[in-house]
C-alpha atoms as a PDB file:
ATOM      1  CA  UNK A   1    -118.356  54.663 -46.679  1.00  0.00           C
ATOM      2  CA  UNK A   2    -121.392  52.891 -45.597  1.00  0.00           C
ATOM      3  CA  UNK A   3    -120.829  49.649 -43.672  1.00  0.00           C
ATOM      4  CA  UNK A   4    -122.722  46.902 -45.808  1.00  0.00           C
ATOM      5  CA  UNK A   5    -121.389  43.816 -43.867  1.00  0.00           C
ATOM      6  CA  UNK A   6    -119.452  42.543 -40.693  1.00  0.00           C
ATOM      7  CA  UNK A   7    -116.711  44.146 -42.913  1.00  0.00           C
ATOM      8  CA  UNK A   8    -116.448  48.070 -42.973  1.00  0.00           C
ATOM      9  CA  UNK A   9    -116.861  48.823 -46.888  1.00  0.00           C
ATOM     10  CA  UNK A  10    -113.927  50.752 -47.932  1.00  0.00           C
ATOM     11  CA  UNK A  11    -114.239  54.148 -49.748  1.00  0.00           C
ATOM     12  CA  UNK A  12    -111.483  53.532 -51.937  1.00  0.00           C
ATOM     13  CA  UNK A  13    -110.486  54.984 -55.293  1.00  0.00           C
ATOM     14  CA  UNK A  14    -108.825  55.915 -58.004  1.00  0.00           C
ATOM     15  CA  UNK A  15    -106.642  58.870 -57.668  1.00  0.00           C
ATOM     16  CA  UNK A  16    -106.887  62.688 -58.244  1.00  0.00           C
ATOM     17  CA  UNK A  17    -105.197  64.517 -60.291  1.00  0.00           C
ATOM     18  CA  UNK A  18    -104.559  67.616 -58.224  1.00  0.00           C
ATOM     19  CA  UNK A  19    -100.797  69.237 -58.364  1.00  0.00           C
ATOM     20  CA  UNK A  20    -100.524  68.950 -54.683  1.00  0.00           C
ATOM     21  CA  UNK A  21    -101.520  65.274 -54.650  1.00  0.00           C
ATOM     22  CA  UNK A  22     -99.707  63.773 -57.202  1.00  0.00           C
ATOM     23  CA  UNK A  23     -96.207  62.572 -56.687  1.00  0.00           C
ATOM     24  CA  UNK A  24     -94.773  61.763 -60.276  1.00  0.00           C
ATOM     25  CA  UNK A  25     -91.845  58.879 -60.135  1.00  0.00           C
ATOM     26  CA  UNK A  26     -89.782  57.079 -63.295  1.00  0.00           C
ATOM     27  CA  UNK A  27     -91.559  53.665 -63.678  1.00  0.00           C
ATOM     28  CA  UNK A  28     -88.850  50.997 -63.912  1.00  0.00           C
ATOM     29  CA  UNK A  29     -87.991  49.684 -67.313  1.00  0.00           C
ATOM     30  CA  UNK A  30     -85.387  47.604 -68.535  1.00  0.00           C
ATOM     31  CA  UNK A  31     -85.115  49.441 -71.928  1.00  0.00           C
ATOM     32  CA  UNK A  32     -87.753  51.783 -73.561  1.00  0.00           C
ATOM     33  CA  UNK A  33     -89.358  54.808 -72.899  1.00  0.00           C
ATOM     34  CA  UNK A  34     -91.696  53.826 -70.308  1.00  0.00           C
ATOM     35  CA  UNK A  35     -95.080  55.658 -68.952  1.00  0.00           C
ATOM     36  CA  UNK A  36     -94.571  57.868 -65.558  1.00  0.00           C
ATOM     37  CA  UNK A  37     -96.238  56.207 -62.741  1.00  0.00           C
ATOM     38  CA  UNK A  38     -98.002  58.201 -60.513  1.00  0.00           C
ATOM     39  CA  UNK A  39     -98.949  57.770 -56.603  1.00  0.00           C
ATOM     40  CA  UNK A  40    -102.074  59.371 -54.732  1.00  0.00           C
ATOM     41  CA  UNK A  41    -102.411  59.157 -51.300  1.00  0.00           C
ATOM     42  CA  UNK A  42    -105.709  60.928 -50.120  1.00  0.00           C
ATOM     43  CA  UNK A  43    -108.737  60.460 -47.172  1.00  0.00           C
ATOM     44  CA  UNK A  44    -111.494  59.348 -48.759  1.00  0.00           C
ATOM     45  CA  UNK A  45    -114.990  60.682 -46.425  1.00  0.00           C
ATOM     46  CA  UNK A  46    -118.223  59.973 -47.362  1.00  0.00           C
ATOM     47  CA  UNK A  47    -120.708  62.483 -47.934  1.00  0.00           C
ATOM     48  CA  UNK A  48    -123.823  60.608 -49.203  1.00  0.00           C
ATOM     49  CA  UNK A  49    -125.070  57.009 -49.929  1.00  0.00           C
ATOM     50  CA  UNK A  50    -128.117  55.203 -50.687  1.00  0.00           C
ATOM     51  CA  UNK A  51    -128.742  51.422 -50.444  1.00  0.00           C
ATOM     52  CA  UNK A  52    -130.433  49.819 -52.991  1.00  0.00           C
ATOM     53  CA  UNK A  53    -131.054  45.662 -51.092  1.00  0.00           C
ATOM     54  CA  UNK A  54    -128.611  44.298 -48.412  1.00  0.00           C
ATOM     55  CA  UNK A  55    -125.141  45.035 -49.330  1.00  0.00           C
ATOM     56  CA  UNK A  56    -125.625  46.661 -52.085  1.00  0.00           C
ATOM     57  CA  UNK A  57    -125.708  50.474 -52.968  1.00  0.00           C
ATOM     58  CA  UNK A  58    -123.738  53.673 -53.491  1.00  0.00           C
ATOM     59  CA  UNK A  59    -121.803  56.072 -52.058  1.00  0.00           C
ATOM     60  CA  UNK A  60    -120.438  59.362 -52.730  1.00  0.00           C
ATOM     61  CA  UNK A  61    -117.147  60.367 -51.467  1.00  0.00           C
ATOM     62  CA  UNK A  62    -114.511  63.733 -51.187  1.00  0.00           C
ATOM     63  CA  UNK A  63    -111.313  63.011 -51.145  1.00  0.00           C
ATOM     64  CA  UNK A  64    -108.686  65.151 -49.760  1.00  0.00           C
ATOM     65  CA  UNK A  65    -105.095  65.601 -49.236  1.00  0.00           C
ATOM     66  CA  UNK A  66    -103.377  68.117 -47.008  1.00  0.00           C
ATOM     67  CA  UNK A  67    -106.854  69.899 -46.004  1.00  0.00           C
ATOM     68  CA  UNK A  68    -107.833  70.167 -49.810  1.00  0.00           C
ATOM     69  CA  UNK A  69    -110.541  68.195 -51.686  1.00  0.00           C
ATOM     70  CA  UNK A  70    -108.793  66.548 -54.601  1.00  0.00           C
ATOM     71  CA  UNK A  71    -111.558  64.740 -56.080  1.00  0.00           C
ATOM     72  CA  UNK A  72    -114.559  63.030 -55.570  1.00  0.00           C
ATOM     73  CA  UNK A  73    -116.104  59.861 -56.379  1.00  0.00           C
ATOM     74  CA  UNK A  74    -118.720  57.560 -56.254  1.00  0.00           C
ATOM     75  CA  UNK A  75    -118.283  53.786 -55.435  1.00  0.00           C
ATOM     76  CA  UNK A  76    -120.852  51.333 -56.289  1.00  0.00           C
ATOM     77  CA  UNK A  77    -121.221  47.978 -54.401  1.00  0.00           C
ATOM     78  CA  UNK A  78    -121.342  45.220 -56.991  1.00  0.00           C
ATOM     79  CA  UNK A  79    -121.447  42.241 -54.366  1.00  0.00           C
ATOM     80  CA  UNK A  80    -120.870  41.492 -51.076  1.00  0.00           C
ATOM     81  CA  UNK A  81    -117.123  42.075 -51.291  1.00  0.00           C
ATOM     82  CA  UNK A  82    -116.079  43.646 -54.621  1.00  0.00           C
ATOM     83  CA  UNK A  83    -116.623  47.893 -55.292  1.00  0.00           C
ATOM     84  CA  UNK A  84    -116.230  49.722 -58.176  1.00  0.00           C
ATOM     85  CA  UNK A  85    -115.043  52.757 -57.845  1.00  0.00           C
ATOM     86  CA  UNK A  86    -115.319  56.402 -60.827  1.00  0.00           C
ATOM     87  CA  UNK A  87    -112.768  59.486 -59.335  1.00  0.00           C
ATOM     88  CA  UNK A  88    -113.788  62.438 -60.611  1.00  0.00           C
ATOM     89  CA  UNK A  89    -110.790  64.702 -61.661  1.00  0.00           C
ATOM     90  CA  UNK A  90    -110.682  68.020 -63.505  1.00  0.00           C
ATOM     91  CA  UNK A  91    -109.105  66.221 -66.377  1.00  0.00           C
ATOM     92  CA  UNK A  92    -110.946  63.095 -66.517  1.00  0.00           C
ATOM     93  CA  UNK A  93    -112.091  60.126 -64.902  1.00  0.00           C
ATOM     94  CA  UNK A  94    -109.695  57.226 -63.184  1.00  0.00           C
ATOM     95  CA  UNK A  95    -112.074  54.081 -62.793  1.00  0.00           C
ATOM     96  CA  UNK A  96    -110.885  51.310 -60.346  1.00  0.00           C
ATOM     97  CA  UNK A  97    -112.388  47.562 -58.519  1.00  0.00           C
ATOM     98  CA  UNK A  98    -111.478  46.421 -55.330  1.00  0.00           C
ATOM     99  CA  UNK A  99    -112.109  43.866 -52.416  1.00  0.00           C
ATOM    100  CA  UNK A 100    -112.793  44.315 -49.008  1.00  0.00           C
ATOM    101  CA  UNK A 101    -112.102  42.038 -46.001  1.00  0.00           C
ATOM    102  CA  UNK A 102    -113.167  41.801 -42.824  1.00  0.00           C
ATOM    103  CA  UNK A 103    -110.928  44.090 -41.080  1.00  0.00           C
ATOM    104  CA  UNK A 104    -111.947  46.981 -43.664  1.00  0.00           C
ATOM    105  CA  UNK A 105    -108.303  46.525 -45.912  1.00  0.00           C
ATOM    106  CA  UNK A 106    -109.043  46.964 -49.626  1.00  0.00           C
ATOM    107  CA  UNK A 107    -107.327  46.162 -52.276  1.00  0.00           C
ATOM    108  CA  UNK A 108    -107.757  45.735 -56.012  1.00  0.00           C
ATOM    109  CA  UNK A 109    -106.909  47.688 -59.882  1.00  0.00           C
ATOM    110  CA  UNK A 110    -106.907  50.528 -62.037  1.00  0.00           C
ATOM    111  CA  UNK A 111    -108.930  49.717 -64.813  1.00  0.00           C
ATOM    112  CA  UNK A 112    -108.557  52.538 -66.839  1.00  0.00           C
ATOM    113  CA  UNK A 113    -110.041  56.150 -67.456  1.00  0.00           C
ATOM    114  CA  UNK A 114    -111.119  58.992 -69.395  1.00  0.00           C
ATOM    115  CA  UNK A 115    -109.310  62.099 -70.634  1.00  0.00           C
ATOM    116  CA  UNK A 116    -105.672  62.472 -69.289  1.00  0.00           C
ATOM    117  CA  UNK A 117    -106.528  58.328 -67.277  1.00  0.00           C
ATOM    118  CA  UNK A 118    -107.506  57.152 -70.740  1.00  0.00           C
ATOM    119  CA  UNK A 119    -105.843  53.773 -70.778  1.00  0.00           C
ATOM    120  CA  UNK A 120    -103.742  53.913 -67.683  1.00  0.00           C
ATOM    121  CA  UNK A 121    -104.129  50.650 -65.429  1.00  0.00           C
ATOM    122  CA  UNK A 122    -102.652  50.337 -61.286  1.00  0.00           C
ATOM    123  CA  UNK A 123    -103.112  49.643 -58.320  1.00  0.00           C
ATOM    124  CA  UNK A 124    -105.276  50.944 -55.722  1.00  0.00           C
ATOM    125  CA  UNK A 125    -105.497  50.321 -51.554  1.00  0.00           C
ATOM    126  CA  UNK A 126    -106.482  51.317 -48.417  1.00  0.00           C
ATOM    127  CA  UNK A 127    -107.980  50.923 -44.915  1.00  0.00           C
ATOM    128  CA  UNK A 128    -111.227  51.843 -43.247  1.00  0.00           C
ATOM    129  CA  UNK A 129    -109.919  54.658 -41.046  1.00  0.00           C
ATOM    130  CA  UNK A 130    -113.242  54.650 -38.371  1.00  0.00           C
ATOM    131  CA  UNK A 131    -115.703  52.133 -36.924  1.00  0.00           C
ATOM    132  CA  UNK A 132    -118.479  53.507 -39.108  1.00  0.00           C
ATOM    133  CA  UNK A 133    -116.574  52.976 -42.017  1.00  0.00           C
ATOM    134  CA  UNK A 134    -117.169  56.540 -43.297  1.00  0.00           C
ATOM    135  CA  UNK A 135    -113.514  56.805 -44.094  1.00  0.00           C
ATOM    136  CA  UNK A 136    -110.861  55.938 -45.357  1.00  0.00           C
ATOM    137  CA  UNK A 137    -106.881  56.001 -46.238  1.00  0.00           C
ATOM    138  CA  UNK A 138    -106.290  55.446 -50.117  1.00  0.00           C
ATOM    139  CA  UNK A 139    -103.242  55.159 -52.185  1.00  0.00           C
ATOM    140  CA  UNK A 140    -103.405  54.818 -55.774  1.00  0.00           C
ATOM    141  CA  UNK A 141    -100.841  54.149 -58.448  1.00  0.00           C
ATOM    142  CA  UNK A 142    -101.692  54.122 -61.954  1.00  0.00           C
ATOM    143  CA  UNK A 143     -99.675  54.845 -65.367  1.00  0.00           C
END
């Protein structure tokens, strides 16, 4: 994460899809068969990112859980406070938006995916973990 602003810019994203990272849990549902909603929890770390003008750019980011890289993903700054965000997984993509305040919190949605994401819609949030704003604490929930 690259800090565009008085705000640290939050590395945030969409979730992985790695055994060891996923915790599967019965969504709530009155009656119905309902999707499985899934939780991610991961450090997001920058590795790379280029500014384009002011606050905006990209950055590229590995995420990892228990010592092991999950994912990666690349967030794109599309104004001073909103980020989209594509997580690369090895069975598709999970694409996500989110704000940013001040204090480097994010929050925002799942707005769908490709492959085994295709359709699914969440949650996503976070916090700046480091005064560069380099990294970050994600947790993701999607079905």
């Amino acid at each position: 994460m690259h800090v565009r602003k008085p705000a640290a810019l939050a590395v945030a994203v969409v979730a992985a899809a790695a055994a060891s990272a996923v915790i599967a849990v019965p969504a709530l549902a009155g009656t119905g068969a309902a999707a499985a909603t899934h939780t991610l929890n991961f450090t997001a770390t920058q590795i790379a990112s280029h500014s384009y003008t002011g606050v905006y750019g990209y950055e590229i980011d590995k995420d990892v859980y228990k010592g092991k890289v999950i994912a990666g993903d690349i967030v794109d700054s599309v104004s001073a406070d909103q980020e989209d965000v594509t997580l690369a997984l090895s069975d598709g993509f999970l694409y996500a938006t989110f704000t940013v305040n001040s204090k480097g919190a994010f929050s925002g949605k799942v707005t769908g995916g490709t492959g085994a994401y295709k359709g699914d819609s969440g949650t996503i949030q976070g916090q700046v973990t480091n005064s560069s704003g380099t990294a970050a604490n994600v947790t993701v929930t999607y079905h």
